[in-house]
PDB file of N, CA and C in Angstrom:
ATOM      1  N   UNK A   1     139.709  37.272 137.667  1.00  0.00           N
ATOM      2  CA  UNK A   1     138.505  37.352 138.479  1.00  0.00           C
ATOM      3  C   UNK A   1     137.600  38.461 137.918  1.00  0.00           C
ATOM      4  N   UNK A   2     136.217  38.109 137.954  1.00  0.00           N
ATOM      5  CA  UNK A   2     135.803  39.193 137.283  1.00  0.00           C
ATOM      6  C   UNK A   2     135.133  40.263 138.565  1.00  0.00           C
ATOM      7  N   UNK A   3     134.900  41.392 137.563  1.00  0.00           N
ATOM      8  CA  UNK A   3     134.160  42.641 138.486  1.00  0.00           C
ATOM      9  C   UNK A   3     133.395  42.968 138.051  1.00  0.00           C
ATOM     10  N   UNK A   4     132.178  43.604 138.993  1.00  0.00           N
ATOM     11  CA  UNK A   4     130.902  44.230 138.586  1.00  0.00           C
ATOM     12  C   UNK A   4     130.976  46.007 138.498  1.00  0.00           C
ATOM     13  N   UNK A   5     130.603  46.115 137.642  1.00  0.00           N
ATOM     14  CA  UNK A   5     130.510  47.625 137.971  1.00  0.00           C
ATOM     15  C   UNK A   5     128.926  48.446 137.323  1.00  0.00           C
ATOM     16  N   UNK A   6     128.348  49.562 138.226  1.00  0.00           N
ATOM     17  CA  UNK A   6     127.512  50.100 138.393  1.00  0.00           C
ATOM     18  C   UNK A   6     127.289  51.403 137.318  1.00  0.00           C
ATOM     19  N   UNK A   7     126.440  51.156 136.405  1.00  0.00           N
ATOM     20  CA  UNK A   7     126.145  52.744 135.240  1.00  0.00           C
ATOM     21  C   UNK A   7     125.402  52.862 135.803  1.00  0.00           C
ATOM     22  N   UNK A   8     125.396  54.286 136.015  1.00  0.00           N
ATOM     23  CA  UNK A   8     124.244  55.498 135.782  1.00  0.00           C
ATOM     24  C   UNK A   8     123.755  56.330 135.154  1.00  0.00           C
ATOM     25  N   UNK A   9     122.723  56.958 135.620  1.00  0.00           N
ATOM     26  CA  UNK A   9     122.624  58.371 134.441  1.00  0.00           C
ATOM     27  C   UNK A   9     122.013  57.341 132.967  1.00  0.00           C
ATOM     28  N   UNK A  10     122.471  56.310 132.914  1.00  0.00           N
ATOM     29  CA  UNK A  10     121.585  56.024 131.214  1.00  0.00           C
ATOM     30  C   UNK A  10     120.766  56.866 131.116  1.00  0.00           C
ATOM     31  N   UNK A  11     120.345  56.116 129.346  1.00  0.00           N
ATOM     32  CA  UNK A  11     119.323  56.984 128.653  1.00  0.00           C
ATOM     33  C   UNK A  11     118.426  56.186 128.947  1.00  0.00           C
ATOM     34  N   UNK A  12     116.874  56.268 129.352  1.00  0.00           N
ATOM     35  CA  UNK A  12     115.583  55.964 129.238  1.00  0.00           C
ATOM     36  C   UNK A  12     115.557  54.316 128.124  1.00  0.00           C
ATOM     37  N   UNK A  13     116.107  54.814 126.728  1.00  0.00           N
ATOM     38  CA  UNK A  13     116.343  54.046 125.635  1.00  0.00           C
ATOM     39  C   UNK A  13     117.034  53.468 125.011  1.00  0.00           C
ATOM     40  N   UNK A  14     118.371  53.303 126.156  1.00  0.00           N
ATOM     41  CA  UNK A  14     119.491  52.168 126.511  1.00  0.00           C
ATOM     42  C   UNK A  14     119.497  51.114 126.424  1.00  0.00           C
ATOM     43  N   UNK A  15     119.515  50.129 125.446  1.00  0.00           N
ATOM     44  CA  UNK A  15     119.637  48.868 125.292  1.00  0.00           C
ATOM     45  C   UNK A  15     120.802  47.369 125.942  1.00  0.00           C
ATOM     46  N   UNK A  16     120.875  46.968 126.414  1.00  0.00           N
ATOM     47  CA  UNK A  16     121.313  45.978 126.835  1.00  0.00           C
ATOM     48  C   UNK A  16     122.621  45.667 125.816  1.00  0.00           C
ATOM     49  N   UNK A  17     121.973  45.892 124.513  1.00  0.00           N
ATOM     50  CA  UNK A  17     123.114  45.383 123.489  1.00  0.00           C
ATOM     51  C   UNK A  17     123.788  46.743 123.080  1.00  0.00           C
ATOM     52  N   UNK A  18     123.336  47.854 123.249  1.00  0.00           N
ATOM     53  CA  UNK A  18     124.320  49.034 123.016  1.00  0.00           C
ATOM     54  C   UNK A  18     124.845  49.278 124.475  1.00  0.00           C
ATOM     55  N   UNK A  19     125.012  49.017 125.466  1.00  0.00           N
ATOM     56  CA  UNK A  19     125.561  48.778 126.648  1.00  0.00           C
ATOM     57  C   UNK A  19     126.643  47.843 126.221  1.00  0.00           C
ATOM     58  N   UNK A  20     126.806  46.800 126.235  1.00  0.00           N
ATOM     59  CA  UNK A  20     127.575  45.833 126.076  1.00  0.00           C
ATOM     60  C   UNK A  20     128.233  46.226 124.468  1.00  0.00           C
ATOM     61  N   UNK A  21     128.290  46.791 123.393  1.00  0.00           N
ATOM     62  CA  UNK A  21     128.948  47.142 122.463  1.00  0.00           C
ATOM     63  C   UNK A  21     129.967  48.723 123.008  1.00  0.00           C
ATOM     64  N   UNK A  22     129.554  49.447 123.947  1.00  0.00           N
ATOM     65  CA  UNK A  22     130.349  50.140 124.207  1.00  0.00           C
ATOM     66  C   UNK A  22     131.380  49.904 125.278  1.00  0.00           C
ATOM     67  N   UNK A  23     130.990  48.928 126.012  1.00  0.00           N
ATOM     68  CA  UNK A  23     132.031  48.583 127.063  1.00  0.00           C
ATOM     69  C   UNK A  23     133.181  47.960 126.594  1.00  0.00           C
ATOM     70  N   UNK A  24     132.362  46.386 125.381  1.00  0.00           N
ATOM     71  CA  UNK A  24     132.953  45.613 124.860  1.00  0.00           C
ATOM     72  C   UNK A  24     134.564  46.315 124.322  1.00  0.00           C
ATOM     73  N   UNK A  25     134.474  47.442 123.985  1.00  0.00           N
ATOM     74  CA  UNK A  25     135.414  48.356 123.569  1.00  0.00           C
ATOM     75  C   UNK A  25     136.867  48.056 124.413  1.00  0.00           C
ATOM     76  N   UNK A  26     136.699  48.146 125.658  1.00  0.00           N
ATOM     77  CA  UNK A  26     137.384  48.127 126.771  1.00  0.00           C
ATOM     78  C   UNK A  26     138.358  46.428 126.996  1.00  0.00           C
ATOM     79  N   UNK A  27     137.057  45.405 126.834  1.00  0.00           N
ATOM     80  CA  UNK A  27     137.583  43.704 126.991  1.00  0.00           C
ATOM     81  C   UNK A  27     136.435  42.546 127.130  1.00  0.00           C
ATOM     82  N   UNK A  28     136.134  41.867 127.631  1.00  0.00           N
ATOM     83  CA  UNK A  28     135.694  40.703 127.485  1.00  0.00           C
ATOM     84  C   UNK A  28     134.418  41.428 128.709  1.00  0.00           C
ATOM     85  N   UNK A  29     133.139  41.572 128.112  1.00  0.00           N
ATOM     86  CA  UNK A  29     132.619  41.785 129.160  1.00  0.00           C
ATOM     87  C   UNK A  29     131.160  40.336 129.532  1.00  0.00           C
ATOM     88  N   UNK A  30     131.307  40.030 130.684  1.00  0.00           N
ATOM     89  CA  UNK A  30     130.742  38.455 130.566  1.00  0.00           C
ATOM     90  C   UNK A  30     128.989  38.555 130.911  1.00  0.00           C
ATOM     91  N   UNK A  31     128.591  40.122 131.368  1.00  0.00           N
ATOM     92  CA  UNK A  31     127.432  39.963 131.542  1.00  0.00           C
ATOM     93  C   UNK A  31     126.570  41.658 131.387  1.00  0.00           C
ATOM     94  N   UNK A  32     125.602  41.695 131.157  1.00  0.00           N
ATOM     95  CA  UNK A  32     125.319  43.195 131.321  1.00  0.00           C
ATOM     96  C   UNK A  32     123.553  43.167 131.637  1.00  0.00           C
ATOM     97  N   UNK A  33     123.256  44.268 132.322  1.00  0.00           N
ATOM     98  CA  UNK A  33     121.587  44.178 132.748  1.00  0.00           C
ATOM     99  C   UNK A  33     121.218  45.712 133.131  1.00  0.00           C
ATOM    100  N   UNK A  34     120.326  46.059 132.944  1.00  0.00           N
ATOM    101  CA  UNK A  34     119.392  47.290 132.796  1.00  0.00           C
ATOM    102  C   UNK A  34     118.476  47.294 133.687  1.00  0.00           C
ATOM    103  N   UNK A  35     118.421  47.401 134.785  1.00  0.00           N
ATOM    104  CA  UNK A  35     117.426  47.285 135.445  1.00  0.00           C
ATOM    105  C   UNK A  35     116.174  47.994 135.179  1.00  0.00           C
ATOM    106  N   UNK A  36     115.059  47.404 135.262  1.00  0.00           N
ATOM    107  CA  UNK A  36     113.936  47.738 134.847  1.00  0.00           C
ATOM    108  C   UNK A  36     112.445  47.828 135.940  1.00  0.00           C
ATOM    109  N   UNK A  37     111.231  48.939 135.733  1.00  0.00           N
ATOM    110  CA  UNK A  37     110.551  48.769 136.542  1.00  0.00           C
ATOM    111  C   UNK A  37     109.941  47.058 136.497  1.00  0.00           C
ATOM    112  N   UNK A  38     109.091  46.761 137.260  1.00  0.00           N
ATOM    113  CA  UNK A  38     108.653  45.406 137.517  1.00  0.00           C
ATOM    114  C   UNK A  38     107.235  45.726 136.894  1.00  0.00           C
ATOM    115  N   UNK A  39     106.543  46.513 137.241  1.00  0.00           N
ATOM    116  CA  UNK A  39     105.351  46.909 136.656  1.00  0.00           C
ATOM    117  C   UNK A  39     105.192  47.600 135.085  1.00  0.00           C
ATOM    118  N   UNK A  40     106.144  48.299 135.009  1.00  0.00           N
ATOM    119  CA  UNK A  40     105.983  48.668 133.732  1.00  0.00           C
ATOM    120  C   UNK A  40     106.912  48.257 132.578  1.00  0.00           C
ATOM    121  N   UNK A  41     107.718  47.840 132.913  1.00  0.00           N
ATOM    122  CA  UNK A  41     109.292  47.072 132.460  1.00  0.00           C
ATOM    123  C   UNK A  41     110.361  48.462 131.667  1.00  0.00           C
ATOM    124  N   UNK A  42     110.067  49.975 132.253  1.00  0.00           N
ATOM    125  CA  UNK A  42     110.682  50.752 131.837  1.00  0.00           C
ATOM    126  C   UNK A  42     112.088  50.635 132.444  1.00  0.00           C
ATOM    127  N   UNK A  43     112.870  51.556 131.400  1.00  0.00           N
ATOM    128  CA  UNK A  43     114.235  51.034 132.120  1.00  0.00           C
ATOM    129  C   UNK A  43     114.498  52.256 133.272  1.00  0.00           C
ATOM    130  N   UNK A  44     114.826  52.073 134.862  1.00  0.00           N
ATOM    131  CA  UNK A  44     115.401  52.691 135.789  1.00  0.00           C
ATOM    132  C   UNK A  44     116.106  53.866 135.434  1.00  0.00           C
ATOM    133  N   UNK A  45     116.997  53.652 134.387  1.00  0.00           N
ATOM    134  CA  UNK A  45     117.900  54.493 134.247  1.00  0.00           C
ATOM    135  C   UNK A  45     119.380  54.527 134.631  1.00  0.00           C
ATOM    136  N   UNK A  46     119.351  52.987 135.320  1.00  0.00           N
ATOM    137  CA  UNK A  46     120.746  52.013 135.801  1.00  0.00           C
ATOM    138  C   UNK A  46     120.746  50.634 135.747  1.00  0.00           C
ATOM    139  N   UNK A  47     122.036  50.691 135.398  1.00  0.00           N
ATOM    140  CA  UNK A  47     122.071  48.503 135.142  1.00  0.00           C
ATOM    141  C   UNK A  47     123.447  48.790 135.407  1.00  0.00           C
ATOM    142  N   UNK A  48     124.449  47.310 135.410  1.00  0.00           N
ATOM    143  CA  UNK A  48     125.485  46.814 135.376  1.00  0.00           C
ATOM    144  C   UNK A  48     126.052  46.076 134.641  1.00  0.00           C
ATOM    145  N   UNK A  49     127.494  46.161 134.694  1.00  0.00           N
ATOM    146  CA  UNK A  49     128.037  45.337 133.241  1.00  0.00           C
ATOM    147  C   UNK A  49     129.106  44.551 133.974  1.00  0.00           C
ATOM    148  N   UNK A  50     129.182  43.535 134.058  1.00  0.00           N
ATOM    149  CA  UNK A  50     130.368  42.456 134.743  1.00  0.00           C
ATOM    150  C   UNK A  50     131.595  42.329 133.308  1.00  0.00           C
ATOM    151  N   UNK A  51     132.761  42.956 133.527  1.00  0.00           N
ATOM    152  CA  UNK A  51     133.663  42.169 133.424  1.00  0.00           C
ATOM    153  C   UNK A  51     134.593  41.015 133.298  1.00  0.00           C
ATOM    154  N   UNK A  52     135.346  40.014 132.694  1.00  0.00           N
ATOM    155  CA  UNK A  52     135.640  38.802 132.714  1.00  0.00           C
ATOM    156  C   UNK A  52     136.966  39.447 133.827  1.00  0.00           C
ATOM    157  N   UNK A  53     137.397  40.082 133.027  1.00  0.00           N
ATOM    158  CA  UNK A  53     139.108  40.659 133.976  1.00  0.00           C
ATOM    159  C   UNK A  53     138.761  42.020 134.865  1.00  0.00           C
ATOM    160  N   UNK A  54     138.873  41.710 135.965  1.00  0.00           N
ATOM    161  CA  UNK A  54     139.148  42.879 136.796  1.00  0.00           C
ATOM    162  C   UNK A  54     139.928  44.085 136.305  1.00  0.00           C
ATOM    163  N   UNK A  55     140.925  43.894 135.971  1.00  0.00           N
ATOM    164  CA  UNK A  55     141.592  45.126 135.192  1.00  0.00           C
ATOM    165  C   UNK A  55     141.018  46.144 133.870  1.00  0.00           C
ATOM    166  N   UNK A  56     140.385  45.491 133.386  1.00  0.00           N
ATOM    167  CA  UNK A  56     139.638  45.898 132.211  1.00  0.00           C
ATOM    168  C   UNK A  56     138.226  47.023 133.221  1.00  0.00           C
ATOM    169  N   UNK A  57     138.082  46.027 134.045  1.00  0.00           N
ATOM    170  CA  UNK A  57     136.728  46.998 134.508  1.00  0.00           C
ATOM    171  C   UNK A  57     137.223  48.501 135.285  1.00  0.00           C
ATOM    172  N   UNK A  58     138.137  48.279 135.514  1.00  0.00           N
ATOM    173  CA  UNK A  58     139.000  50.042 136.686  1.00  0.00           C
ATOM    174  C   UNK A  58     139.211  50.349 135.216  1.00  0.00           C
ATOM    175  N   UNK A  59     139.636  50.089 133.749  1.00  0.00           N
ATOM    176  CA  UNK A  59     139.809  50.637 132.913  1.00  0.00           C
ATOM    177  C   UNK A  59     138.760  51.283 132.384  1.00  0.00           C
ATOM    178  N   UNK A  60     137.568  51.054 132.371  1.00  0.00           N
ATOM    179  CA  UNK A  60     136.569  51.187 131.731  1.00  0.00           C
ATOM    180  C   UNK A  60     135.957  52.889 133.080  1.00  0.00           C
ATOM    181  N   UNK A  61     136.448  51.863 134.406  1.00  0.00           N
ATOM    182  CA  UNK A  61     136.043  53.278 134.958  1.00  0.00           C
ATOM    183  C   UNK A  61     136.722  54.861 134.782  1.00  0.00           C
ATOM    184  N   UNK A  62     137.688  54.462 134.675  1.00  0.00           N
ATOM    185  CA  UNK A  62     138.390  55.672 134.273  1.00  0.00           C
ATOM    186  C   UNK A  62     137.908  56.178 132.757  1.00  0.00           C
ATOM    187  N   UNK A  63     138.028  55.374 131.752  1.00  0.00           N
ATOM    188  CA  UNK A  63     138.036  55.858 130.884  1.00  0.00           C
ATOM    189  C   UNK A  63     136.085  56.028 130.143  1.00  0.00           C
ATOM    190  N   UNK A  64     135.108  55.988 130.940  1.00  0.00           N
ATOM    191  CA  UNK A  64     133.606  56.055 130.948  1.00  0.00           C
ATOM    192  C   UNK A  64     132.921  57.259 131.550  1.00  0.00           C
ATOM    193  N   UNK A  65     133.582  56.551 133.545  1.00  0.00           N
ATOM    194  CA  UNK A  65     133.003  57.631 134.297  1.00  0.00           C
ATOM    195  C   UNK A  65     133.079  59.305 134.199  1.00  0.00           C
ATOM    196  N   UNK A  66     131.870  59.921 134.117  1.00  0.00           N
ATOM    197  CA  UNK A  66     131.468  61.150 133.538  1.00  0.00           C
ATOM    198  C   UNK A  66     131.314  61.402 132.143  1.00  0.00           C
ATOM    199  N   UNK A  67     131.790  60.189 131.189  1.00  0.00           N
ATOM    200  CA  UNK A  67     131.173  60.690 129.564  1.00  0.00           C
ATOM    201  C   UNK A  67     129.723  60.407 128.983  1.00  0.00           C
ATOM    202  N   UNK A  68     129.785  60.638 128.066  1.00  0.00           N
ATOM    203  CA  UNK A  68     128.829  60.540 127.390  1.00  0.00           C
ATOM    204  C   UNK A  68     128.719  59.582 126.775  1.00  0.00           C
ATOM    205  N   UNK A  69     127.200  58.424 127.612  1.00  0.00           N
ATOM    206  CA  UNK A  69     126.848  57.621 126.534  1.00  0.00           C
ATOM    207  C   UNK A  69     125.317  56.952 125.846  1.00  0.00           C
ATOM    208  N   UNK A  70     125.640  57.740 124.802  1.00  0.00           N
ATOM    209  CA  UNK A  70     123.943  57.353 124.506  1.00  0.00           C
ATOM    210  C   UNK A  70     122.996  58.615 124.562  1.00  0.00           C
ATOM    211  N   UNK A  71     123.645  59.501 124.131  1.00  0.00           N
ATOM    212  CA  UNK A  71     123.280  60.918 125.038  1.00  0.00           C
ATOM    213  C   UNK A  71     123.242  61.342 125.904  1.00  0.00           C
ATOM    214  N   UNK A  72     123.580  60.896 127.454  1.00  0.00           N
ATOM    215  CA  UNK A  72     123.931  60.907 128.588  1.00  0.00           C
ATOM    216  C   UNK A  72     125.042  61.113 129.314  1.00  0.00           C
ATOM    217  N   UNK A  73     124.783  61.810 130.059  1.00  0.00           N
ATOM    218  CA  UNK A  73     126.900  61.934 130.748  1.00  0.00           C
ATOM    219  C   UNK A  73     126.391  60.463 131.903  1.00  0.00           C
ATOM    220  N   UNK A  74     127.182  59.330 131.917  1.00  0.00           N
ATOM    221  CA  UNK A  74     126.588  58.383 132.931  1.00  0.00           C
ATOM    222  C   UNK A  74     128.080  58.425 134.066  1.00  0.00           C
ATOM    223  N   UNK A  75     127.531  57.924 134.767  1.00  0.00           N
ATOM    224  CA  UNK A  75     128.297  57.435 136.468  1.00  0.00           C
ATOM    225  C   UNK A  75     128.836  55.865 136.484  1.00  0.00           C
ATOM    226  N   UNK A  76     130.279  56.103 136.048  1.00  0.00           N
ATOM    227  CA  UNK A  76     130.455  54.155 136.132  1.00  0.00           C
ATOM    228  C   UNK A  76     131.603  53.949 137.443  1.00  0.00           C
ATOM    229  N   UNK A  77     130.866  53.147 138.538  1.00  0.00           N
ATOM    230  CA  UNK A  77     131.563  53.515 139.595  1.00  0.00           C
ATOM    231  C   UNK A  77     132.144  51.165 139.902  1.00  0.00           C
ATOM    232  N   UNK A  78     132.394  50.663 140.680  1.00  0.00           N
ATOM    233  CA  UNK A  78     132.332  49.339 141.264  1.00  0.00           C
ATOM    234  C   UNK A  78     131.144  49.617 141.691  1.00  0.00           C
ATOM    235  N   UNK A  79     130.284  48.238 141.417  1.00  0.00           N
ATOM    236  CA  UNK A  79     129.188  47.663 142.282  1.00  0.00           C
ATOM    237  C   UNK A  79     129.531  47.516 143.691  1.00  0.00           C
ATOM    238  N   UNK A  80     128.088  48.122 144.768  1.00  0.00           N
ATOM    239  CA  UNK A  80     128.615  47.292 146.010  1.00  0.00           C
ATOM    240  C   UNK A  80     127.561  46.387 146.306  1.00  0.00           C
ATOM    241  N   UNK A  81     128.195  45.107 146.784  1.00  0.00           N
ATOM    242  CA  UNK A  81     126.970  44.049 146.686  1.00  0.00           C
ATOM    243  C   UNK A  81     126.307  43.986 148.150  1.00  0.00           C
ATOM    244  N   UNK A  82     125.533  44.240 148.166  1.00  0.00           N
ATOM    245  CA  UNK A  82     124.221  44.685 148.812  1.00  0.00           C
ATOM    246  C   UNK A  82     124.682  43.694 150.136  1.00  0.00           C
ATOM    247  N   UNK A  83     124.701  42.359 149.624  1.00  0.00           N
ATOM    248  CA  UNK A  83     124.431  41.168 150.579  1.00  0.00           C
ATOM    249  C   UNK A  83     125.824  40.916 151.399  1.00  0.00           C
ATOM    250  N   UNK A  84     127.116  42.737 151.206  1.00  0.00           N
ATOM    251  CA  UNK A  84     127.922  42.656 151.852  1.00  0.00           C
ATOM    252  C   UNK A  84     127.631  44.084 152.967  1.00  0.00           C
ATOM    253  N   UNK A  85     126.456  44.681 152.588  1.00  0.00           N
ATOM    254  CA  UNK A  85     126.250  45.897 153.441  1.00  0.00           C
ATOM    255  C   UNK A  85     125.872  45.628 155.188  1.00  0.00           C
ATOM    256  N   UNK A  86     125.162  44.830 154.930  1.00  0.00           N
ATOM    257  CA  UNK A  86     124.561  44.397 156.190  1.00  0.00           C
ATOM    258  C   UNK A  86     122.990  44.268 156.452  1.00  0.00           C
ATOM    259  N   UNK A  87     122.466  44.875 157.587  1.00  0.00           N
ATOM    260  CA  UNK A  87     121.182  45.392 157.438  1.00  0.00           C
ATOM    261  C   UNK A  87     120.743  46.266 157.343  1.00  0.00           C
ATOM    262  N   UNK A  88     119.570  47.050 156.958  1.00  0.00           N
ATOM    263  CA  UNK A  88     119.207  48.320 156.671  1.00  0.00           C
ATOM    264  C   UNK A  88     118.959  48.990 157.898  1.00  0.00           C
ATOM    265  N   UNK A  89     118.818  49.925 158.056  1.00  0.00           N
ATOM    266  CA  UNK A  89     118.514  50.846 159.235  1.00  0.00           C
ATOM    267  C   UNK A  89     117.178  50.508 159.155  1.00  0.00           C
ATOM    268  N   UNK A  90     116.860  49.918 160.724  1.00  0.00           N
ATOM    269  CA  UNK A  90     115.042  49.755 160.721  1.00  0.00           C
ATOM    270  C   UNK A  90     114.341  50.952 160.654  1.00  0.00           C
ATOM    271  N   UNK A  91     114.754  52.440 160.898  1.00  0.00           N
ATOM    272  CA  UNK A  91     113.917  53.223 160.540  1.00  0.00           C
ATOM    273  C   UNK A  91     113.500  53.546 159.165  1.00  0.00           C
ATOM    274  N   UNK A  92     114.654  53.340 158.225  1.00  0.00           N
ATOM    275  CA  UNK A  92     114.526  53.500 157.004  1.00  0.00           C
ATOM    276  C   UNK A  92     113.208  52.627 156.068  1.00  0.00           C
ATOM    277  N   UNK A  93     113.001  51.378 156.778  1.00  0.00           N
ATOM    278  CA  UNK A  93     111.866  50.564 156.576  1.00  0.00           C
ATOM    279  C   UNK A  93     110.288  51.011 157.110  1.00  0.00           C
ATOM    280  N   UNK A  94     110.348  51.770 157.661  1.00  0.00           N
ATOM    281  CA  UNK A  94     108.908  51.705 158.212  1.00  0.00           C
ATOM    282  C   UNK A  94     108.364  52.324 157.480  1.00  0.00           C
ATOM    283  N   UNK A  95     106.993  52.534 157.525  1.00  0.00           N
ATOM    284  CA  UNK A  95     105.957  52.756 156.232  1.00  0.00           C
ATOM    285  C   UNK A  95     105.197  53.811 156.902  1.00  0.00           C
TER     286      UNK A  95
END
């Protein structure tokens, strides 16, 4: 089964394909994404990398979370999927 898991901390100039060559390290990784502004298409400074094997991805956390990659110390934690949180706090929405 596969797993998602959450980088942080990237570099500004983090590529999609040097993302996925350093994980790849670890096992079969089946997907990877950089999230990016919408307006300017800069990168956030976080994306995710899916896993084919669950095991490979707790490997990757241990052996990632807090190093250095890309010049960056990044944060590789499990994804939590949003559409299992619930709803947002309505105050948090108001404008």
């Amino acid at each position: 089964m596969s797993k998602k898991l959450f980088i942080g901390g990237l570099n500004f100039r983090t590529s999609e394909d040097v993302l996925r060559s350093v994980f790849e390290a670890i096992g079969e990784v089946e997907d990877v994404k950089i999230v990016t502004d919408y307006e300017t298409g800069r990168s956030k400074g976080f994306g995710f990398v899916t896993f084919v094997d669950a095991a490979h991805a707790s490997e990757a956390i241990t052996q990632y979370d807090g190093q250095e990659v890309d010049g960056r110390r990044v944060k590789v934690s499990e994804a939590i999927d949003n559409r299992k949180r619930g709803p947002r706090d309505a105050r948090s929405e108001s404008f």
